[in-house]
C-alpha atoms as a PDB file:
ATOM      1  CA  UNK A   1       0.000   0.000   0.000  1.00  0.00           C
ATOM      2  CA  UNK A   2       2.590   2.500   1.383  1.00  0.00           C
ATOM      3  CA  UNK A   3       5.307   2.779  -1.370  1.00  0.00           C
ATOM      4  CA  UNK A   4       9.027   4.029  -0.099  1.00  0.00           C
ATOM      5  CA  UNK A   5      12.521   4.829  -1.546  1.00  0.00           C
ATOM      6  CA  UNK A   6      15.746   5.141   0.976  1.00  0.00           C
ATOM      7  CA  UNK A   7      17.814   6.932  -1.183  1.00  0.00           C
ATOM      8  CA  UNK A   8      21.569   5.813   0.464  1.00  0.00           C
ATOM      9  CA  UNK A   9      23.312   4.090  -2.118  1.00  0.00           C
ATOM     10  CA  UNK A  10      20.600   4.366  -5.074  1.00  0.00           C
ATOM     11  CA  UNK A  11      21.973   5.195  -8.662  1.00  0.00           C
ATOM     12  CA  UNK A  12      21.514   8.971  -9.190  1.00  0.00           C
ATOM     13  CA  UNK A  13      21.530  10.022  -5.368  1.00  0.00           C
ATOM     14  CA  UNK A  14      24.335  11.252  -5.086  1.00  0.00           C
ATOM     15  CA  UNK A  15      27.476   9.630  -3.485  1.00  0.00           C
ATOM     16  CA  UNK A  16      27.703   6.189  -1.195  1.00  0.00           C
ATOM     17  CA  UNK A  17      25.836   6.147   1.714  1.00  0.00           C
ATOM     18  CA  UNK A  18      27.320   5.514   5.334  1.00  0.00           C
ATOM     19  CA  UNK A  19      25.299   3.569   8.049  1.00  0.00           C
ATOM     20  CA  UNK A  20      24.467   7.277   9.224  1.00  0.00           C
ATOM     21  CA  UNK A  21      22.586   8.194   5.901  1.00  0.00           C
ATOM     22  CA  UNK A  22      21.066   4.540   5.935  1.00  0.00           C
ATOM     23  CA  UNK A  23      19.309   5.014   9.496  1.00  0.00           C
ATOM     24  CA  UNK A  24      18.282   8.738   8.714  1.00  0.00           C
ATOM     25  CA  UNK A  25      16.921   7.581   5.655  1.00  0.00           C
ATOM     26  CA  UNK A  26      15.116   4.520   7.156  1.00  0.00           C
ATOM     27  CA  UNK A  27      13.574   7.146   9.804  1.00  0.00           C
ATOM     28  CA  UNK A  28      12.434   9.787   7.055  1.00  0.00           C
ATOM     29  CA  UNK A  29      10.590   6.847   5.450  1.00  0.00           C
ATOM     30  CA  UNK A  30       8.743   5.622   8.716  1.00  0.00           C
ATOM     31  CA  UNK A  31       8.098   9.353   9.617  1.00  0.00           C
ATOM     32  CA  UNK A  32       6.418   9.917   6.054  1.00  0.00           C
ATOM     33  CA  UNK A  33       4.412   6.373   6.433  1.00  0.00           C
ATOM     34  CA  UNK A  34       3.359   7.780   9.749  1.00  0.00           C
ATOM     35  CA  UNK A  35       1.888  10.961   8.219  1.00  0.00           C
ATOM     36  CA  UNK A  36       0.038   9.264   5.736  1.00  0.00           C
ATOM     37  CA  UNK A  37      -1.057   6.878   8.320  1.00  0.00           C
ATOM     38  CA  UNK A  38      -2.809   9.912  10.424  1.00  0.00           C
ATOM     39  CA  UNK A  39      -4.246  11.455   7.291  1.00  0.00           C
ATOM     40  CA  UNK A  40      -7.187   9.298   7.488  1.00  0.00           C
ATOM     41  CA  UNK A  41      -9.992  11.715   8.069  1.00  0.00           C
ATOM     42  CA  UNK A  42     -10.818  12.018   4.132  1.00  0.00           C
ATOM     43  CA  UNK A  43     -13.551  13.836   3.496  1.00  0.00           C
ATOM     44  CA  UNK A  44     -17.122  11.990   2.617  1.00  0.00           C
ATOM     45  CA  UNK A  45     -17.321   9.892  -0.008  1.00  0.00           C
ATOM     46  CA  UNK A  46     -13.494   8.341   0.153  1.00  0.00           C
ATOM     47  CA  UNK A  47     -12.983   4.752   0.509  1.00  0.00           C
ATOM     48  CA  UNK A  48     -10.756   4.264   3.657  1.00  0.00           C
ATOM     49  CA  UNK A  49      -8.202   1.420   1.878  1.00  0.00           C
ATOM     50  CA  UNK A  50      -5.633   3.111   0.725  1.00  0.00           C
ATOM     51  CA  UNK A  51      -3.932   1.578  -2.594  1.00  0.00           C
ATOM     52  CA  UNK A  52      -0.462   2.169  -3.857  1.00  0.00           C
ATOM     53  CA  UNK A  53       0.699   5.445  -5.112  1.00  0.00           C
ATOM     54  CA  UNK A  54      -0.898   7.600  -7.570  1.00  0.00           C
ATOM     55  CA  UNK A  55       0.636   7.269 -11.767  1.00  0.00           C
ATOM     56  CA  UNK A  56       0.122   9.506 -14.359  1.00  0.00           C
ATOM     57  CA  UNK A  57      -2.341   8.733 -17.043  1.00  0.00           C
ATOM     58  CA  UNK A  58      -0.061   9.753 -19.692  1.00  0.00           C
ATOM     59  CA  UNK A  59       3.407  10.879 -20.556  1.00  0.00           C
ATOM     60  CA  UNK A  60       3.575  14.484 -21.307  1.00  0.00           C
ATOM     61  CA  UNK A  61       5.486  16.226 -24.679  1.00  0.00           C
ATOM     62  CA  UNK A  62       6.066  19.257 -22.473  1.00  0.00           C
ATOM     63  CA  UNK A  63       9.283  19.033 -20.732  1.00  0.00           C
ATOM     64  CA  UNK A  64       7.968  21.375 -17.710  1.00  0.00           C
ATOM     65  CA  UNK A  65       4.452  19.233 -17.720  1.00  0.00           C
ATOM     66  CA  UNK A  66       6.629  16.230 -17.232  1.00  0.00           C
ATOM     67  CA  UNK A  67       8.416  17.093 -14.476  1.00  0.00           C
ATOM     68  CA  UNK A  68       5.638  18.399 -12.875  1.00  0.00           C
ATOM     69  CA  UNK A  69       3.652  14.994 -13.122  1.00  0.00           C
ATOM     70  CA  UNK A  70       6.114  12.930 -12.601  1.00  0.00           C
ATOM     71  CA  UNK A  71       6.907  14.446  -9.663  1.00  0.00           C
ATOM     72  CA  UNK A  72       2.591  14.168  -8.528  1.00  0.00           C
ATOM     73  CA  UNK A  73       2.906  10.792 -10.283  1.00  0.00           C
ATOM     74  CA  UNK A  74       5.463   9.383  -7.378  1.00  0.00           C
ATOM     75  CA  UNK A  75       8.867  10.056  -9.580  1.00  0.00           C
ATOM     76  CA  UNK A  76      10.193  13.501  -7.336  1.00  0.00           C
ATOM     77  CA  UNK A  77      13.995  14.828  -8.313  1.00  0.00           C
ATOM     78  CA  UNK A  78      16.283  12.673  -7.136  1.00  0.00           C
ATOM     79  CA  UNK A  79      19.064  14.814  -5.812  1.00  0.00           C
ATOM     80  CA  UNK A  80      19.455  14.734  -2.239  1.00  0.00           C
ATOM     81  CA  UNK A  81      16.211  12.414  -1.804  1.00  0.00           C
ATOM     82  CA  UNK A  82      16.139  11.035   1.553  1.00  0.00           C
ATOM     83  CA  UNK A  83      12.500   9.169   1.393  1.00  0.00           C
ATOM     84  CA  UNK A  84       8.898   8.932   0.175  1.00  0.00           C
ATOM     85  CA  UNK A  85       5.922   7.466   0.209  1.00  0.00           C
ATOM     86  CA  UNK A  86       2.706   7.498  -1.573  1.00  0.00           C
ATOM     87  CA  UNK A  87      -0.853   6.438  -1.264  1.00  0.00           C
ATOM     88  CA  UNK A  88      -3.729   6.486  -3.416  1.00  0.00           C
ATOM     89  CA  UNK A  89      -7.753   7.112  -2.113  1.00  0.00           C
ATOM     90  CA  UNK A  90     -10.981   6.153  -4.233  1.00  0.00           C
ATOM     91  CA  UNK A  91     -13.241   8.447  -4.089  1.00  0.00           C
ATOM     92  CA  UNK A  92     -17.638   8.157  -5.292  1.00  0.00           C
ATOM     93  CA  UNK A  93     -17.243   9.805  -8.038  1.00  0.00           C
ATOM     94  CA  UNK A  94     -17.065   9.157 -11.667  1.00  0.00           C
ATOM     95  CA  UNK A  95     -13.434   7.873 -12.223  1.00  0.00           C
ATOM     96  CA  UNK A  96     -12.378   9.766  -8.701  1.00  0.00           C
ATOM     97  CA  UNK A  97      -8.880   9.413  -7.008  1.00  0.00           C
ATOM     98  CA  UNK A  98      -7.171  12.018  -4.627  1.00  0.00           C
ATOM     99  CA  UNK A  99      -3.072  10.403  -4.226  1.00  0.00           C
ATOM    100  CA  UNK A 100      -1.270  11.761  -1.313  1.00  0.00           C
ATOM    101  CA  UNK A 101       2.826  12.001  -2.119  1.00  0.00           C
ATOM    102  CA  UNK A 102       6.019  12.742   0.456  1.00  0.00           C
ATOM    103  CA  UNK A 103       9.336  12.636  -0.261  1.00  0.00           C
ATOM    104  CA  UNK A 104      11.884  14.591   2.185  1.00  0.00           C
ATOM    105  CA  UNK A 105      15.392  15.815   1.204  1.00  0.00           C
ATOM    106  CA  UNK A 106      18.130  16.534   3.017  1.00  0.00           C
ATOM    107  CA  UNK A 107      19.710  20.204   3.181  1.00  0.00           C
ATOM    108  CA  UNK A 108      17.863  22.925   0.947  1.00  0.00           C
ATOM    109  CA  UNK A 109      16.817  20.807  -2.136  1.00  0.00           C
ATOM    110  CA  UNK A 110      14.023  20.481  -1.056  1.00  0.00           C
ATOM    111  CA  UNK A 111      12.376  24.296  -1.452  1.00  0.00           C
ATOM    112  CA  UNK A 112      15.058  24.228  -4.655  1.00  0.00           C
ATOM    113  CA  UNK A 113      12.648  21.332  -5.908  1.00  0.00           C
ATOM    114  CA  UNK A 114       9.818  23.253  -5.180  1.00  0.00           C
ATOM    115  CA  UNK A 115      11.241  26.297  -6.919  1.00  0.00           C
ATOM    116  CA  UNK A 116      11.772  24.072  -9.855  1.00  0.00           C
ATOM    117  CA  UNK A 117       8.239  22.888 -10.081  1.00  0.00           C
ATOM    118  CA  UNK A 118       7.219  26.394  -9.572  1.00  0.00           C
ATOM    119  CA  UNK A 119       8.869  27.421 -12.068  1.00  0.00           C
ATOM    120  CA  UNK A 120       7.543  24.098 -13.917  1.00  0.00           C
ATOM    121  CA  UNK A 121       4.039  25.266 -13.420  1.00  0.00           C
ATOM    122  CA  UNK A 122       4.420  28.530 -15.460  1.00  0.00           C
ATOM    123  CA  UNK A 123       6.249  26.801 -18.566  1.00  0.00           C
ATOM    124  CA  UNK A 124       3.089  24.468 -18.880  1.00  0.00           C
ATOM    125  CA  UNK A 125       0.403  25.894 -19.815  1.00  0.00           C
ATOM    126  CA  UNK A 126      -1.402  22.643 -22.160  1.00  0.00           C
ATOM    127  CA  UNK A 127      -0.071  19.004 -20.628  1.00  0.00           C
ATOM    128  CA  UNK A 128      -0.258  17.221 -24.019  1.00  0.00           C
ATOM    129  CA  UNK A 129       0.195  13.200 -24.562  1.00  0.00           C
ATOM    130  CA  UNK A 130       3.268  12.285 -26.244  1.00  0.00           C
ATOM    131  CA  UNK A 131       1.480   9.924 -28.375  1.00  0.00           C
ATOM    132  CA  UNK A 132      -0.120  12.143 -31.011  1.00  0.00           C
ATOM    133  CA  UNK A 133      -4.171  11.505 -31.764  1.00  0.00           C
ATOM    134  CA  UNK A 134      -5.451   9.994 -28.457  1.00  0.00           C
ATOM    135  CA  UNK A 135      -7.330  12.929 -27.899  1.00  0.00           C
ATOM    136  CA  UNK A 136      -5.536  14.116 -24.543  1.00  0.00           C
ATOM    137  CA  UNK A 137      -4.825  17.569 -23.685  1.00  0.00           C
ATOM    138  CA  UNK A 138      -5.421  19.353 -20.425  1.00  0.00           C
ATOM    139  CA  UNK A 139      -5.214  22.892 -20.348  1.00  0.00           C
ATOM    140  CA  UNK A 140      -3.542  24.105 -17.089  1.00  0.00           C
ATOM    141  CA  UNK A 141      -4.861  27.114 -14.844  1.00  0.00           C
ATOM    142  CA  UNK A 142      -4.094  28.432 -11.492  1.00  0.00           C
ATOM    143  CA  UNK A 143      -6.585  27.013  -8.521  1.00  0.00           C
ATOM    144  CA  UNK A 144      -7.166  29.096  -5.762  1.00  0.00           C
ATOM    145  CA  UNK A 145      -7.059  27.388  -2.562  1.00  0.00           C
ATOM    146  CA  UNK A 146      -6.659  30.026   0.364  1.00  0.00           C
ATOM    147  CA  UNK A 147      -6.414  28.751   3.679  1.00  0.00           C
ATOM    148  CA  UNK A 148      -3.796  25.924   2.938  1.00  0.00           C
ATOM    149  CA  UNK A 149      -0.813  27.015   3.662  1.00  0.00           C
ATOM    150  CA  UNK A 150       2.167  29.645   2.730  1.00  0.00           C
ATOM    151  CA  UNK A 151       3.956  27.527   0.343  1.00  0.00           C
ATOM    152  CA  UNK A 152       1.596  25.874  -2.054  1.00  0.00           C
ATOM    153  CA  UNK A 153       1.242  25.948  -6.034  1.00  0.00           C
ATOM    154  CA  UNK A 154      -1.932  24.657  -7.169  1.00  0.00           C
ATOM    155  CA  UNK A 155      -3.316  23.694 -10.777  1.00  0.00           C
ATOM    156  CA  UNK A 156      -6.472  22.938 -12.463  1.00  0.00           C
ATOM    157  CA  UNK A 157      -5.755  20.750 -15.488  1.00  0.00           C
ATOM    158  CA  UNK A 158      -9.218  20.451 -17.407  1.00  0.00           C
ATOM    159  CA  UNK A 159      -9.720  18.973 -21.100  1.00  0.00           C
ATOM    160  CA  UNK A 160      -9.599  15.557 -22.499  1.00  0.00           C
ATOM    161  CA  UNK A 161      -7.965  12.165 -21.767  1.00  0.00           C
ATOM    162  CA  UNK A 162      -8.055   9.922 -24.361  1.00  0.00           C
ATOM    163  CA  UNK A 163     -10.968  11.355 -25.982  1.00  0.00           C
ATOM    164  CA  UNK A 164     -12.853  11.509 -22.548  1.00  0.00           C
ATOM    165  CA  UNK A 165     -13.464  14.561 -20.293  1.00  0.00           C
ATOM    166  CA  UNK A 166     -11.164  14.806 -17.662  1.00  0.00           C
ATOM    167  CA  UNK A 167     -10.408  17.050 -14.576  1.00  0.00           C
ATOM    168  CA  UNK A 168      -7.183  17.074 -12.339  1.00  0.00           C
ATOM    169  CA  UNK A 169      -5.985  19.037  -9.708  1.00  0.00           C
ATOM    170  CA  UNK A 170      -2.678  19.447  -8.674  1.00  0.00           C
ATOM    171  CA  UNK A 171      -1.082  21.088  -5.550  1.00  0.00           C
ATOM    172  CA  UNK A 172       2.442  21.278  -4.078  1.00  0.00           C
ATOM    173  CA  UNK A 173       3.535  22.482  -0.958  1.00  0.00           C
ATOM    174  CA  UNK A 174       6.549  23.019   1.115  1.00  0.00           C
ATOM    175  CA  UNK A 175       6.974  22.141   5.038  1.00  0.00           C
ATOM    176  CA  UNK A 176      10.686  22.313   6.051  1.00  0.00           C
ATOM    177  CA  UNK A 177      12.543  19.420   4.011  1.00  0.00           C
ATOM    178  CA  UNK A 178       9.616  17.725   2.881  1.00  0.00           C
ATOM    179  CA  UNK A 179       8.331  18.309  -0.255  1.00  0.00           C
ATOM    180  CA  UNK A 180       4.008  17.491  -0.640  1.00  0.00           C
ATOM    181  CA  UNK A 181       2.107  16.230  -3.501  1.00  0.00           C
ATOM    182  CA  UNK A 182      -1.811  16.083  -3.542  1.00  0.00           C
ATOM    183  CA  UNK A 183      -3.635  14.888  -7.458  1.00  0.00           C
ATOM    184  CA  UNK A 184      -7.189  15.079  -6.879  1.00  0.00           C
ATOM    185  CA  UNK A 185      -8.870  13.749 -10.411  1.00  0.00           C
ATOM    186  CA  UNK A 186     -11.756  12.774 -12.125  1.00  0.00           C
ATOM    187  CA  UNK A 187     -14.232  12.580 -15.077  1.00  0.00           C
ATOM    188  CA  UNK A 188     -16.151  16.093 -15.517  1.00  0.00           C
ATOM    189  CA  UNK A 189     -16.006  18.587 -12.760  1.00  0.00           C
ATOM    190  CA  UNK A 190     -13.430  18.068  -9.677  1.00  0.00           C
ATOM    191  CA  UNK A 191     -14.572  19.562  -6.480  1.00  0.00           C
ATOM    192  CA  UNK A 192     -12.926  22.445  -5.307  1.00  0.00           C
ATOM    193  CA  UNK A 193     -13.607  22.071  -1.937  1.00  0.00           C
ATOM    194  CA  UNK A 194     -13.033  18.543  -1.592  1.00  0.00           C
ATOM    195  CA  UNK A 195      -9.089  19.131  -3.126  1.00  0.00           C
ATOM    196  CA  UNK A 196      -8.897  21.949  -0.544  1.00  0.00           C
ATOM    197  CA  UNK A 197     -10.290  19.984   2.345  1.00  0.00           C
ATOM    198  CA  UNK A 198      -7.490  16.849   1.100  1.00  0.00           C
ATOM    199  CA  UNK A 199      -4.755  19.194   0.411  1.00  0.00           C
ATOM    200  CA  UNK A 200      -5.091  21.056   4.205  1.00  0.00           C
ATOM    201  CA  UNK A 201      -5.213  17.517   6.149  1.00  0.00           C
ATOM    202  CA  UNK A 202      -1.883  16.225   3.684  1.00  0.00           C
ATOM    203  CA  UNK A 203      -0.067  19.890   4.616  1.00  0.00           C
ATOM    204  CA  UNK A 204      -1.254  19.963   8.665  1.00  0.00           C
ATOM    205  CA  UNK A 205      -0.394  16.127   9.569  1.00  0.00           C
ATOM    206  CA  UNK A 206       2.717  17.138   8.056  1.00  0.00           C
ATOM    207  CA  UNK A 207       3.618  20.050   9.695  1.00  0.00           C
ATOM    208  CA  UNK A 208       1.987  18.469  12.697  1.00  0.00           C
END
């Protein structure tokens, strides 16, 4: 259910990992599965069984709209990665998922990574399929969710997935070195209030 990564001694993580790194990055990992163990008090309508981490329904030709859903899709920059986890909800309606994503980094990378995908945000404004004529293209715009938090980006992606309509919201926020991930999706019209009611529990049990 709960994916992890310790990052000590993985290819593209930087250099080898002492037994120091190892245990820090064994805590980090409990600490996230913790979180997303609290943040069970989904709002109505959520199946309680959580299932593994959200994936992206398609691959991006936008370089910016890549990063930026790989990174809600489970795949955050790997430099300086000390953990993460992931978990998936079903929601009641039509096609409806919210995925909760954590990964923590050690030093500053982490608000650099969420500078990146900040920056990500603004160069994607249509997340196109790389497979031409499937009929997917969402066009990105911002999503105002006061009362979050100081440090979030969030996204309304709204068009077409493989012909069908499709809604997805996106929202990333910073709480000291770990870096937050909330997709809330669906067919037709996402609820506003239900992604800002999912994004606030992610961001407090966090900073909690």
């Amino acid at each position: 259910m709960l994916c992890g990564f310790i990052a000590g001694g993985a290819a593209g993580c930087g250099g080898g990992a002492g037994p120091g790194d190892a245990m820090d990055g064994a805590a980090e990992l409990n600490r996230l599965r913790g979180v997303l163990d609290e943040a069970r008090a989904l709002p109505d309508g959520f199946s309680a069984r959580p299932r593994d981490g959200w994936r992206a329904p398609f691959q991006p030709v936008n370089e910016d709209c890549r990063l930026v859903l790989d990174t809600a899709g489970g795949r955050p920059p790997q430099r300086a990665l000390g953990a993460r986890a992931a978990v998936t909800y079903q929601g009641d309606g039509v096609g409806e998922l919210a995925g909760f994503g954590l990964a923590s980094y050690r030093g500053d990378d982490a608000e650099l990574h969420f500078n990146e995908l900040t920056q990500a945000l603004s160069g994607c404004p249509v997340a196109r399929a790389q497979v031409a004529g499937r009929g997917t293209a969402l066009r990105v715009s911002p999503l105002n969710l006061t009362g979050v938090g100081d440090e979030v980006q969030a996204r309304r992606l709204n068009g077409r997935l493989n012909g069908y309509p499709y809604e997805m919201h996106l929202v990333f926020a910073l709480s000291g070195h770990t870096l937050i991930s909330l997709v809330h999706a669906g067919v037709r019209d996402v609820d506003v209030e239900r992604t800002r009611e999912l994004a606030r529990l992610l961001v407090d049990e966090v900073a909690a």
